[in-house]
C-alpha atoms as a PDB file:
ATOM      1  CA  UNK A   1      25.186  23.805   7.925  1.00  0.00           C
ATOM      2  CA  UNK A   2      27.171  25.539  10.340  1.00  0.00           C
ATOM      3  CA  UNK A   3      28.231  23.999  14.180  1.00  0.00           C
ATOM      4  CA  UNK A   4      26.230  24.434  16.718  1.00  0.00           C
ATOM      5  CA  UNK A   5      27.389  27.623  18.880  1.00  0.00           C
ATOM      6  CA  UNK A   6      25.590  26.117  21.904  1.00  0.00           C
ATOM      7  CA  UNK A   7      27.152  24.205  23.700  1.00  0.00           C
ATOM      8  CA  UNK A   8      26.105  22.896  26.966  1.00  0.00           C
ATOM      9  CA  UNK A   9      28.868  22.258  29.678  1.00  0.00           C
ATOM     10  CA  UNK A  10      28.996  18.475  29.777  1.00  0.00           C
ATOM     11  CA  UNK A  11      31.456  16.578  31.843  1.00  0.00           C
ATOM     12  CA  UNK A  12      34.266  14.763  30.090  1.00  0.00           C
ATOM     13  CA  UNK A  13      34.762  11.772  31.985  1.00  0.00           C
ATOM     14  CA  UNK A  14      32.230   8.960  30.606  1.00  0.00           C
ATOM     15  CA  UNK A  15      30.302   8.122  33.795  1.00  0.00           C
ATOM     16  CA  UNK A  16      29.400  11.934  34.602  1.00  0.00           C
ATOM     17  CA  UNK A  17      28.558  12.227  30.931  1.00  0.00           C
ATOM     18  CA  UNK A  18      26.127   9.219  31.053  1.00  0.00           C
ATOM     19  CA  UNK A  19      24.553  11.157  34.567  1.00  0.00           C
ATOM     20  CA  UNK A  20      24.631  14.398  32.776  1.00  0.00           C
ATOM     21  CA  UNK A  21      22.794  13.126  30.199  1.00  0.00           C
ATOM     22  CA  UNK A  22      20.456  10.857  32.028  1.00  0.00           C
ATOM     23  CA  UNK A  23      19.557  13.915  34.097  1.00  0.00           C
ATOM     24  CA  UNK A  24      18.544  16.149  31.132  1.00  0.00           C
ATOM     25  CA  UNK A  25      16.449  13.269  29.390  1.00  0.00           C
ATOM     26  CA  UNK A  26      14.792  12.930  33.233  1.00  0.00           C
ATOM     27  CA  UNK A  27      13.796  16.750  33.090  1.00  0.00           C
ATOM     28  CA  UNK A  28      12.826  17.014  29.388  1.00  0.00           C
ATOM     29  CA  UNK A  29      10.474  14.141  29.913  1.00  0.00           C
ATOM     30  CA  UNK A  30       8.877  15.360  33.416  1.00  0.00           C
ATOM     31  CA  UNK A  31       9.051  19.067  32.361  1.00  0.00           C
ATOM     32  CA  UNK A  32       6.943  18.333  29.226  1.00  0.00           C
ATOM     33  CA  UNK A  33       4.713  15.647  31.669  1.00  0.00           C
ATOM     34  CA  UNK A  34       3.797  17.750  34.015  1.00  0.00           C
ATOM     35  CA  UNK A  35       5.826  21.035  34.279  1.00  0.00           C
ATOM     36  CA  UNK A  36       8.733  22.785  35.654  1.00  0.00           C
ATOM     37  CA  UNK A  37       7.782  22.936  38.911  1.00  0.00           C
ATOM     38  CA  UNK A  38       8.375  19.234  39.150  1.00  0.00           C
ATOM     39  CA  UNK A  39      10.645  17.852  42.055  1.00  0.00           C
ATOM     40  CA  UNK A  40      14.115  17.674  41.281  1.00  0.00           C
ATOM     41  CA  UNK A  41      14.184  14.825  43.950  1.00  0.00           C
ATOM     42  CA  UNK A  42      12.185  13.503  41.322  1.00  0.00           C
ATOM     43  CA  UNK A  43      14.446  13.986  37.961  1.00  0.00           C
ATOM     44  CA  UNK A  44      17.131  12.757  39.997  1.00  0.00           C
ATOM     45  CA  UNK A  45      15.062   9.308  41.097  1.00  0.00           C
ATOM     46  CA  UNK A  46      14.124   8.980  37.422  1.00  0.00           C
ATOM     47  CA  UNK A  47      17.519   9.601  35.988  1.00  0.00           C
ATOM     48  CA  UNK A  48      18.924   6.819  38.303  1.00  0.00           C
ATOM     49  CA  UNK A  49      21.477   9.102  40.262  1.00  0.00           C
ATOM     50  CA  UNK A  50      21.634  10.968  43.929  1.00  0.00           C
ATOM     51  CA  UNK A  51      20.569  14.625  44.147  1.00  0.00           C
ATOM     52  CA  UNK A  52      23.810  15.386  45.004  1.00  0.00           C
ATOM     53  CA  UNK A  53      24.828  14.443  41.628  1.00  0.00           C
ATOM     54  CA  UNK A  54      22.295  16.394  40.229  1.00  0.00           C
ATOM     55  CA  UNK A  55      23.103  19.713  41.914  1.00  0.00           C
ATOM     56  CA  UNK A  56      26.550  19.660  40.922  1.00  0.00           C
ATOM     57  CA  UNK A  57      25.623  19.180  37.734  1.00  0.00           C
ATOM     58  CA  UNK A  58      22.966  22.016  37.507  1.00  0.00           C
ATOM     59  CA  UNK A  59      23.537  23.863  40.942  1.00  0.00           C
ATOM     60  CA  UNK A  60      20.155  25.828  40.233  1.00  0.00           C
ATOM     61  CA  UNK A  61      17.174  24.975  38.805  1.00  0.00           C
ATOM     62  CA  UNK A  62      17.632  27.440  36.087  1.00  0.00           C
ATOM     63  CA  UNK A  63      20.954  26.033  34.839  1.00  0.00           C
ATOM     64  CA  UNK A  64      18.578  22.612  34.616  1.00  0.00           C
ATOM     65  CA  UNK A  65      15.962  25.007  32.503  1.00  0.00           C
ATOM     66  CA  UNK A  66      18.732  26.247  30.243  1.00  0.00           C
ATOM     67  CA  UNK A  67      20.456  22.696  29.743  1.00  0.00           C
ATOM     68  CA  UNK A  68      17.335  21.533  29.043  1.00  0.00           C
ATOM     69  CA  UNK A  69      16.762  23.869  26.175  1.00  0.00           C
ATOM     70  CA  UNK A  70      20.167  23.958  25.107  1.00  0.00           C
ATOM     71  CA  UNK A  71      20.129  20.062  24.490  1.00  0.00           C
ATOM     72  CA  UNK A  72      16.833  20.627  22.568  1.00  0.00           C
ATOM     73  CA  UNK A  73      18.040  22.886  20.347  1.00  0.00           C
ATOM     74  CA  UNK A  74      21.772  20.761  19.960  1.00  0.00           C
ATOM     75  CA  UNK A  75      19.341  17.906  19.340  1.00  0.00           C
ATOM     76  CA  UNK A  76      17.220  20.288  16.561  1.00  0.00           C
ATOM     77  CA  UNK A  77      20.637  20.755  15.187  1.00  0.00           C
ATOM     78  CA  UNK A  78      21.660  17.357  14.842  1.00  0.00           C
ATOM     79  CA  UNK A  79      18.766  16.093  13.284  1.00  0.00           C
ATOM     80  CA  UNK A  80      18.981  18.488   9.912  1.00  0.00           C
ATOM     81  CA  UNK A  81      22.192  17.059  10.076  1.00  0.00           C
ATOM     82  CA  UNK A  82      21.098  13.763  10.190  1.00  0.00           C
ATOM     83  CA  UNK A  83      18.318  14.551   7.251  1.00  0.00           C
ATOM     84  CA  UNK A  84      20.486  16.610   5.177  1.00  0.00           C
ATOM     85  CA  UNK A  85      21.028  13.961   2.334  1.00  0.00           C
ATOM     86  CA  UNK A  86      16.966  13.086   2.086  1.00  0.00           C
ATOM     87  CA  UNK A  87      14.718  14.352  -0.621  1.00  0.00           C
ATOM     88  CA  UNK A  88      14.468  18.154  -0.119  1.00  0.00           C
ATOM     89  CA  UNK A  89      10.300  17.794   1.249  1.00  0.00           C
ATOM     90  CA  UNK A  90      11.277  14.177   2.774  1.00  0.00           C
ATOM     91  CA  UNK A  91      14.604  16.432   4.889  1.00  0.00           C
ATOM     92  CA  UNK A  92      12.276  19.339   5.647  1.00  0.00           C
ATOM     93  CA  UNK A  93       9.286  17.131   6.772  1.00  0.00           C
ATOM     94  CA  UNK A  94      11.341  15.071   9.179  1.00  0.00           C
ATOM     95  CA  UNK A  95      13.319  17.916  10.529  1.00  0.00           C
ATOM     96  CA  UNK A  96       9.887  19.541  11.184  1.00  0.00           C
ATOM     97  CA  UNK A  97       8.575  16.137  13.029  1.00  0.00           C
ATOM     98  CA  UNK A  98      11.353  16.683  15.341  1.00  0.00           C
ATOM     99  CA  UNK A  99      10.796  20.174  16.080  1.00  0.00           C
ATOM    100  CA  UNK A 100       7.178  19.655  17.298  1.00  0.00           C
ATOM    101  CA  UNK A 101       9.521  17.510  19.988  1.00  0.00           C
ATOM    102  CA  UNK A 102      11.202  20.659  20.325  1.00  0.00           C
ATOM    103  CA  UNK A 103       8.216  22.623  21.045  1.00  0.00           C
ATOM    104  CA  UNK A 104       6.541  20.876  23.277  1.00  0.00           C
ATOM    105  CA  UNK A 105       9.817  20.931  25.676  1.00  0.00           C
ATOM    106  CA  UNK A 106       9.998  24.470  24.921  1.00  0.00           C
ATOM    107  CA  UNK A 107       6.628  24.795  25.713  1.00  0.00           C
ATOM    108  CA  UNK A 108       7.300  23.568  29.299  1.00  0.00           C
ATOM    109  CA  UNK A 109      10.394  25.716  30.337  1.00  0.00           C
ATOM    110  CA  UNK A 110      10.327  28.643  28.018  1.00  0.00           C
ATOM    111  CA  UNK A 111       8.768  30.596  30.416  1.00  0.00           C
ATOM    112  CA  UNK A 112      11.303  29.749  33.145  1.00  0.00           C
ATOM    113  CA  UNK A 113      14.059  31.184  30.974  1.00  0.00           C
ATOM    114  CA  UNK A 114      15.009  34.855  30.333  1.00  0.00           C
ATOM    115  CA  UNK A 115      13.431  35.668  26.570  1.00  0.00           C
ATOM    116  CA  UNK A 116      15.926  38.634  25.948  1.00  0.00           C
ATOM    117  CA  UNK A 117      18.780  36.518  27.333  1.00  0.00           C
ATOM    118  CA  UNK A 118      21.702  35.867  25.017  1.00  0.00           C
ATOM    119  CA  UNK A 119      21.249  32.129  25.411  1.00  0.00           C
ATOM    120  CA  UNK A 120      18.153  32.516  24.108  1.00  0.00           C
ATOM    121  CA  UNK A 121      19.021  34.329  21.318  1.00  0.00           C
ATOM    122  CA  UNK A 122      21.597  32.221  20.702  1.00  0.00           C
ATOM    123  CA  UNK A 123      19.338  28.948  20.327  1.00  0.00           C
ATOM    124  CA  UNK A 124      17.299  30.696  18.151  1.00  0.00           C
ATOM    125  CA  UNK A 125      20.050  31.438  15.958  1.00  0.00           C
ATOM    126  CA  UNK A 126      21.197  27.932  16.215  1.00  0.00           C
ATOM    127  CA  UNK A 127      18.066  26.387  15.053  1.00  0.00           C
ATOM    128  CA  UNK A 128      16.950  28.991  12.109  1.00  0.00           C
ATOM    129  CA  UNK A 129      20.529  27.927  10.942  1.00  0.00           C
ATOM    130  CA  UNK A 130      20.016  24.283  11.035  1.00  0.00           C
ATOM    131  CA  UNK A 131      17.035  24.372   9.900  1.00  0.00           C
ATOM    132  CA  UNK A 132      16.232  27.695   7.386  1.00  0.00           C
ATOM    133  CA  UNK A 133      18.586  25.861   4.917  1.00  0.00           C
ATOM    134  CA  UNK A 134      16.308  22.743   4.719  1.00  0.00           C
ATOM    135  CA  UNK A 135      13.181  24.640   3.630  1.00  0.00           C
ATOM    136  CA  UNK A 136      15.344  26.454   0.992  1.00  0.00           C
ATOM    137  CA  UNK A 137      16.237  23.451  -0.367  1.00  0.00           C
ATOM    138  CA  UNK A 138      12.796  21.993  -0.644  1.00  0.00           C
ATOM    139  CA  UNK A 139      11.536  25.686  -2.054  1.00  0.00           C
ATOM    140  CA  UNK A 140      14.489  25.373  -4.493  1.00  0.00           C
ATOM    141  CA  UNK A 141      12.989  22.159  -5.720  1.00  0.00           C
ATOM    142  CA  UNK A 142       9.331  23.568  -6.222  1.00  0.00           C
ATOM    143  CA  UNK A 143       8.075  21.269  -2.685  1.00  0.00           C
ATOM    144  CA  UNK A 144       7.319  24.438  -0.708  1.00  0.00           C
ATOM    145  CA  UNK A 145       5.221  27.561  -1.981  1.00  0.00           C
ATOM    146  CA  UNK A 146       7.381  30.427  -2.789  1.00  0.00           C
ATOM    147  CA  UNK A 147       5.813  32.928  -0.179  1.00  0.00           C
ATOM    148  CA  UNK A 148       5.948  30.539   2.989  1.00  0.00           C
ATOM    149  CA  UNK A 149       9.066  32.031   4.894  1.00  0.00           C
ATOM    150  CA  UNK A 150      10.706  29.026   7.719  1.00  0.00           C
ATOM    151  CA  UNK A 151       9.242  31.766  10.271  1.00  0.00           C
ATOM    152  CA  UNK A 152       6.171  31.538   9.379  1.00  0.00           C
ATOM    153  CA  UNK A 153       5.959  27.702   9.325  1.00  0.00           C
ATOM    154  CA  UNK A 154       7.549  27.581  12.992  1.00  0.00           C
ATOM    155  CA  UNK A 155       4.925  29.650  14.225  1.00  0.00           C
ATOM    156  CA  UNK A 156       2.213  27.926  12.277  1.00  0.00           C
ATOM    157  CA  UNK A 157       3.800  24.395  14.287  1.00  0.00           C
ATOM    158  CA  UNK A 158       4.222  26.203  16.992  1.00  0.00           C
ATOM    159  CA  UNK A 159       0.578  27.332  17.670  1.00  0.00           C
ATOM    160  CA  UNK A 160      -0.933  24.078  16.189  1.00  0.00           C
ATOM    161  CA  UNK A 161       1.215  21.871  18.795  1.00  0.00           C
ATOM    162  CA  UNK A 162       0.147  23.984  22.042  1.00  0.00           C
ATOM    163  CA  UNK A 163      -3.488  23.399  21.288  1.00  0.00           C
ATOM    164  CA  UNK A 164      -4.747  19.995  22.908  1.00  0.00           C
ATOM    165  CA  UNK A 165      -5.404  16.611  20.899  1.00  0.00           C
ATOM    166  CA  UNK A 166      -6.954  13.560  21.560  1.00  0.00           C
ATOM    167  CA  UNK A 167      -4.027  11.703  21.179  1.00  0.00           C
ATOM    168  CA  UNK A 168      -0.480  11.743  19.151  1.00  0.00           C
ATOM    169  CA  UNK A 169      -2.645  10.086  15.583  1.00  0.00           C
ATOM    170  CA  UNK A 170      -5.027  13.422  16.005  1.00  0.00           C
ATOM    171  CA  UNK A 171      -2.036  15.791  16.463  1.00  0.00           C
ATOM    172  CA  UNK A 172       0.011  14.170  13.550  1.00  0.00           C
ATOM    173  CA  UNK A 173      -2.980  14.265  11.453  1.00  0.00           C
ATOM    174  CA  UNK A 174      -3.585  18.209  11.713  1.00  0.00           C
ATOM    175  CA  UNK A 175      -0.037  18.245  11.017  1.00  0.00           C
ATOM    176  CA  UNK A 176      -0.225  16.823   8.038  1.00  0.00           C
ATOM    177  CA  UNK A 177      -2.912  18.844   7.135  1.00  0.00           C
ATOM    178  CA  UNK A 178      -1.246  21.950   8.243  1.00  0.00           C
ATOM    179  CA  UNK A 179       2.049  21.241   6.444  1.00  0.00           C
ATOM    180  CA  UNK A 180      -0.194  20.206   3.281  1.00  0.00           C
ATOM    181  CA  UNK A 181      -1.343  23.446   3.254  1.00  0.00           C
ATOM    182  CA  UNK A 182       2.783  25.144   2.509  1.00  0.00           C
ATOM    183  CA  UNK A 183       3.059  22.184  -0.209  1.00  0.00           C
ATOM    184  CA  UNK A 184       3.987  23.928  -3.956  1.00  0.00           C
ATOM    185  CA  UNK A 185       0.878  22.453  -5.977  1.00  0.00           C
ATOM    186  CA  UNK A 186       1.633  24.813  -9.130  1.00  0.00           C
END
């Protein structure tokens, strides 16, 4: 699997590192919570620093947005990485746990960011290359049906994690259903 070509502009000393990061798990969590129109007073109480460190960090709330996503899809990235040795279904399976994480994130600032944007593009990229080569693998070894493409099982996750569930056990259980349903059974 290839690097990831996005790259988010974190600090190098450690301390603004551990701020820059504490601020992006603050937003991801109240962005997919409630939404992005949340208070960045807020993200900044919640990530343990001043606002001040916050807007020189992310001096509008669009670079937040964008870090945001970019982390998400570094994260995406990471974890194929991280599954890469697994049982080809066992890889794909957790790598596809992880992106409903994605989505839901996604979910809360997508529409904040620019669609046609080459950021965007980029991520997309990123995570059909970090990801694409996981369901190969599992179609190689007869776990996946020949005629599911990786697009089409995004978008299947995609519009089965923006409906609403009960609670996490309901929405891992149509999951499992769902991905049950791109199992090879011949």
């Amino acid at each position: 699997m290839p690097d990831v070509p996005v790259a988010a502009r974190r600090p190098q000393r450690a301390d603004a590192r551990r701020n820059y990061d504490a601020l992006l798990a603050a937003a991801r969590d109240i962005f997919a919570e409630s939404s992005t129109d949340a208070s960045l007073e807020e993200i900044a109480r919640r990530a343990g620093v001043g606002i001040g460190t916050l807007y020189r960090n992310f001096p509008t709330r669009r670079d937040l947005f964008e870090a945001v996503y970019v982390e998400e899809i570094n994260q995406l990235s990471a974890a194929a990485l991280a599954v890469a040795d697994q049982p080809p279904w066992e890889a794909l399976r957790t790598w596809l746990d992880r992106f409903v994480q994605y989505v839901v994130t996604k979910r809360a600032v997508v529409d904040a960011l620019n669609r046609e944007s080459e950021l965007f593009k980029s991520c997309r990229v990123t995570m059909y290359a970090a990801g694409e080569p996981l369901m190969d693998r599992a179609r190689a070894a007869g776990e996946v049906r020949p005629e599911a493409s990786f697009d089409d099982v995004l978008r299947m996750i995609s519009g089965l994690v923006s409906g609403t569930f009960v609670d996490e056990e309901q929405r891992a259980r149509v999951l499992d259903f769902a991905l049950d349903g791109i199992r090879n059974r011949g």
